[in-house]
C-alpha atoms as a PDB file:
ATOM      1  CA  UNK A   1     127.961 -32.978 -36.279  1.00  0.00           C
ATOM      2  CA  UNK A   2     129.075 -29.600 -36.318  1.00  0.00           C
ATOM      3  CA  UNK A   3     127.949 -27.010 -33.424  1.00  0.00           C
ATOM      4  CA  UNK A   4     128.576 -23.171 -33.095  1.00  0.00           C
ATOM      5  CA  UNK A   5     127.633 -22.307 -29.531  1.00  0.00           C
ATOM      6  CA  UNK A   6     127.143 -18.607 -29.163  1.00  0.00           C
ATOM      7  CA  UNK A   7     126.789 -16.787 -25.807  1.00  0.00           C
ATOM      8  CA  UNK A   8     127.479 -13.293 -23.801  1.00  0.00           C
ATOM      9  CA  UNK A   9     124.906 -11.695 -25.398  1.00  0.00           C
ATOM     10  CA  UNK A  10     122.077  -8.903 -23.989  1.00  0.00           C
ATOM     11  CA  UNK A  11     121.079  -5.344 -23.331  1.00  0.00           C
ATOM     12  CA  UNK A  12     123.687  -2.608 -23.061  1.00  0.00           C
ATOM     13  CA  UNK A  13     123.381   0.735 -23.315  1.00  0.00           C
ATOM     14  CA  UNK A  14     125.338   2.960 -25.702  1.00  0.00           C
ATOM     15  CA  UNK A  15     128.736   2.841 -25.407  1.00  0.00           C
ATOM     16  CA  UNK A  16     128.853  -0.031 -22.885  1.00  0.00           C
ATOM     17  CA  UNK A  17     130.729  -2.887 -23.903  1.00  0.00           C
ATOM     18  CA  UNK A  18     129.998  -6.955 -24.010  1.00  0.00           C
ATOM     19  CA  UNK A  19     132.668 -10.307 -24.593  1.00  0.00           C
ATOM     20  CA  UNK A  20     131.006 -12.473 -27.344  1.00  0.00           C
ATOM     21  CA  UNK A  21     132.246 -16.319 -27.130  1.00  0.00           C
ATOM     22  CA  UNK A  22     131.819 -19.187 -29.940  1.00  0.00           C
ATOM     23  CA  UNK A  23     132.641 -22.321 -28.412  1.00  0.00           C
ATOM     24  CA  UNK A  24     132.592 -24.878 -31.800  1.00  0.00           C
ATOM     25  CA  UNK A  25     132.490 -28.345 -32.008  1.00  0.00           C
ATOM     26  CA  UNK A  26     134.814 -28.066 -36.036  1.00  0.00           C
ATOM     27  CA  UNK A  27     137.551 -30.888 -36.598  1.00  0.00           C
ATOM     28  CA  UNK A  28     140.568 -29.155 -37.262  1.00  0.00           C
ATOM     29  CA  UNK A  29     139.257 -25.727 -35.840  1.00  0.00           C
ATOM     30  CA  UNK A  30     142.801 -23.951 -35.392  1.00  0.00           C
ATOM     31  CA  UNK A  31     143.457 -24.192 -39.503  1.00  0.00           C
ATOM     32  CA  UNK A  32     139.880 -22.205 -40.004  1.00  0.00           C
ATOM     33  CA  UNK A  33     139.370 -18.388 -40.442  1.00  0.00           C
ATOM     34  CA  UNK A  34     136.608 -18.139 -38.040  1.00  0.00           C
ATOM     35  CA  UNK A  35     134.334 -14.787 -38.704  1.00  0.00           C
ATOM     36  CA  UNK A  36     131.885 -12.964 -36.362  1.00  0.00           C
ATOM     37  CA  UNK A  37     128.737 -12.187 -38.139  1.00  0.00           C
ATOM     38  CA  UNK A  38     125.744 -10.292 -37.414  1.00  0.00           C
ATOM     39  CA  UNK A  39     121.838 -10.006 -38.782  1.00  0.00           C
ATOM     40  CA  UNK A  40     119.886  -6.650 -37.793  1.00  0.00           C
ATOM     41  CA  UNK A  41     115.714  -6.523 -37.964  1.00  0.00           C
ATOM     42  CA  UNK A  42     115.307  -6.617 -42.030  1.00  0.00           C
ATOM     43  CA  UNK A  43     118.387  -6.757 -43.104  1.00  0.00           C
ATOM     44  CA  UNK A  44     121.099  -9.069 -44.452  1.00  0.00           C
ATOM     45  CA  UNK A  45     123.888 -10.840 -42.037  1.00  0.00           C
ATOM     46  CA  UNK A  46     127.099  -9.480 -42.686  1.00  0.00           C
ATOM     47  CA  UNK A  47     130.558 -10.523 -41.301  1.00  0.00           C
ATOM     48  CA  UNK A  48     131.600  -7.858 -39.189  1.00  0.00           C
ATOM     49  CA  UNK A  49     135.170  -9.549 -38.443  1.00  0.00           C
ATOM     50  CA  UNK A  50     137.742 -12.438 -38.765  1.00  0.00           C
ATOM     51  CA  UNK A  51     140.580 -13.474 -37.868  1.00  0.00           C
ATOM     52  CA  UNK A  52     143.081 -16.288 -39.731  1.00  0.00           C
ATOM     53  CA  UNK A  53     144.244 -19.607 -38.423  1.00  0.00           C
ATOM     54  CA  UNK A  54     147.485 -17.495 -37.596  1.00  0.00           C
ATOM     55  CA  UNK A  55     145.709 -14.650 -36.015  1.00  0.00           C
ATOM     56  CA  UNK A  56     145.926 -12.079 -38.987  1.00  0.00           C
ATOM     57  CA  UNK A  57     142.082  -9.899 -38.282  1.00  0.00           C
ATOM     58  CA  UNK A  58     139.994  -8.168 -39.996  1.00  0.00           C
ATOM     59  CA  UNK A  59     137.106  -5.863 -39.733  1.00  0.00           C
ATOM     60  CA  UNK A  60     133.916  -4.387 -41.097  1.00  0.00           C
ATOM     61  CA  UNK A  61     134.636  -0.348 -41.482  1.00  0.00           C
ATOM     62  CA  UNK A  62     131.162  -0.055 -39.030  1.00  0.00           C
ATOM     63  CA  UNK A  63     133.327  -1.893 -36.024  1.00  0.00           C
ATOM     64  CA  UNK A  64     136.746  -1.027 -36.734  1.00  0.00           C
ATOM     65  CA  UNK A  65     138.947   0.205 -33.863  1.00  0.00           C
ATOM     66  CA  UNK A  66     135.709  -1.051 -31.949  1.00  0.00           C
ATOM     67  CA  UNK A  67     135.208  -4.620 -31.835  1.00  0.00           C
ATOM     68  CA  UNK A  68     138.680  -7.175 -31.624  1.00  0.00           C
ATOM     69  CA  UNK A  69     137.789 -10.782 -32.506  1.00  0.00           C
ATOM     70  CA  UNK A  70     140.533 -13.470 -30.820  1.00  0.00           C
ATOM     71  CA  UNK A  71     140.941 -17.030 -30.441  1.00  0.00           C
ATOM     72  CA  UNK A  72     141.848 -19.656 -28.393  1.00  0.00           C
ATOM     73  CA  UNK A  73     142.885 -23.020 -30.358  1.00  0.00           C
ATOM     74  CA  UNK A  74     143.286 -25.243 -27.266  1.00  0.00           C
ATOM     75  CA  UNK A  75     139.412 -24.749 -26.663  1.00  0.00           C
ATOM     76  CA  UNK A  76     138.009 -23.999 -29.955  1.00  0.00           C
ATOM     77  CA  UNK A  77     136.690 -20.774 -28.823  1.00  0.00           C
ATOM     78  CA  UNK A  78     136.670 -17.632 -30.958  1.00  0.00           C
ATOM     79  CA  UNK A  79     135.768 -14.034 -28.603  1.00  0.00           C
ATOM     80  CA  UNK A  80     133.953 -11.007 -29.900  1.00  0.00           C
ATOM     81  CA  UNK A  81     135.064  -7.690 -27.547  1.00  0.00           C
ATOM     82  CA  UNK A  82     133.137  -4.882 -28.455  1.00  0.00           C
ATOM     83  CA  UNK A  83     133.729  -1.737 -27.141  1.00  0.00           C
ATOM     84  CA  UNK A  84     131.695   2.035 -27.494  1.00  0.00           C
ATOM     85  CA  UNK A  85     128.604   0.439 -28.653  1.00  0.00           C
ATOM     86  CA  UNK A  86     126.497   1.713 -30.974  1.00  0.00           C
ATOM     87  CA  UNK A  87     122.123   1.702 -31.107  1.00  0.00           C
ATOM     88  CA  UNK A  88     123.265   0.673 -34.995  1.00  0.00           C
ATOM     89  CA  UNK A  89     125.036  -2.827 -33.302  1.00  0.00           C
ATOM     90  CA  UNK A  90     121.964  -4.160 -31.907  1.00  0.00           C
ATOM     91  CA  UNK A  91     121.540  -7.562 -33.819  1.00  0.00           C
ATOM     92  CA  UNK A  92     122.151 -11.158 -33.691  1.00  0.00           C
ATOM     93  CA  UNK A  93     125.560 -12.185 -33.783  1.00  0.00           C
ATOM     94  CA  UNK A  94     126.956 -15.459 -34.800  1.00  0.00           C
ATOM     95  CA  UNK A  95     129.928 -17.102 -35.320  1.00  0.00           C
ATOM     96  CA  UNK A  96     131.175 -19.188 -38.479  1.00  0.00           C
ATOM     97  CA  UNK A  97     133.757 -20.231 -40.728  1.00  0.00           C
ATOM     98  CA  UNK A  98     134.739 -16.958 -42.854  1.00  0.00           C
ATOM     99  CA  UNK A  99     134.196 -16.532 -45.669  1.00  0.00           C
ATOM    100  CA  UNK A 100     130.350 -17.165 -45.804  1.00  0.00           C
ATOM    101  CA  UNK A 101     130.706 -19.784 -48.725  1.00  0.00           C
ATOM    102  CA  UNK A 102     132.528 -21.812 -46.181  1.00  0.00           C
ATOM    103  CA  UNK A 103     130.100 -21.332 -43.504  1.00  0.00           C
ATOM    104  CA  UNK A 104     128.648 -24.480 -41.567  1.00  0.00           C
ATOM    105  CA  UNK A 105     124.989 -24.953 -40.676  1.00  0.00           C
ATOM    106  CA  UNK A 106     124.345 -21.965 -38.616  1.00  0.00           C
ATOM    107  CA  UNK A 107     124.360 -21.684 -34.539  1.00  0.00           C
ATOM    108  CA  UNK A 108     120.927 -19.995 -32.840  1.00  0.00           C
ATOM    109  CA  UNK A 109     122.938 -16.804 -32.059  1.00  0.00           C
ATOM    110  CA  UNK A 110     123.180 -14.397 -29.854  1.00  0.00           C
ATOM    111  CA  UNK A 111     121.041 -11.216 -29.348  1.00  0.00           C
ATOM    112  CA  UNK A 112     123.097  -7.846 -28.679  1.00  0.00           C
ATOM    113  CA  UNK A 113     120.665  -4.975 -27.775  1.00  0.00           C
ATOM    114  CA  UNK A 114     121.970  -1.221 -27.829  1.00  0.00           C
ATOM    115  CA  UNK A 115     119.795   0.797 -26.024  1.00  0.00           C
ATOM    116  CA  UNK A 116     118.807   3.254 -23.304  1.00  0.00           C
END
C-alpha cells in the first residue's frame, strides 16, 4: 500500500524559512517525478514544484527563486526548502507523484502557517 509521509511543518513568521520532507513508501520511487503540492483555506491544491527522476525542477511562478524541491533516491525522500516566506504560503502541503493525474491516494499533509 502506498504511503506519503509528510512532516516539518508549523508556524513561521514572514520571511522565516522551514525544510519540508516526504518520506514514501512507492515501488520504483527514483523513476517518479515527485511534486510538492499545496491547498490554502478555499481554494484548490496546486503543485507548487517538481523535480524529475534525473533531478530536472520546476516551479510555480508564486515560489520561484524561493522554494528548491530535492531528492534523495536511497531513502525515498523528496525535501521542500522554502525560503522568504510569504503570509500567501500558509497552507497544507503535500507530496505526490507529479503530474496530478498520476497522483497516489493522498498523505494527511502538512500545515505551513505564515504569520506574525
Amino acid at each position: 500500500q502506498v504511503q506519503l509521509v509528510e512532516s516539518g511543518g508549523g508556524l513561521v513568521q514572514p520571511g522565516g524559512s522551514l525544510r519540508l520532507s516526504c518520506a514514501a513508501s512507492l515501488r520504483t520511487f527514483s523513476i517518479y517525478t515527485m511534486g510538492w503540492y499545496r491547498q490554502a483555506p478555499g481554494k484548490q491544491r496546486e503543485l507548487v514544484a517538481s523535480i524529475t527522476s534525473g533531478g530536472t525542477t520546476n516551479y510555480a511562478d508564486s515560489v520561484k527563486g524561493r522554494f528548491t524541491i530535492s531528492r534523495d533516491n536511497a531513502k525515498n525522500t523528496v525535501y521542500l526548502q522554502m525560503n522568504s516566506l510569504k503570509p500567501e504560503d500558509t497552507a497544507v502541503y503535500y507530496c505526490n507523484r507529479a503530474p496530478t493525474a498520476v497522483a497516489r491516494p493522498w498523505g494527511q499533509g502538512t500545515q505551513v502557517i505564515v504569520s506574525t
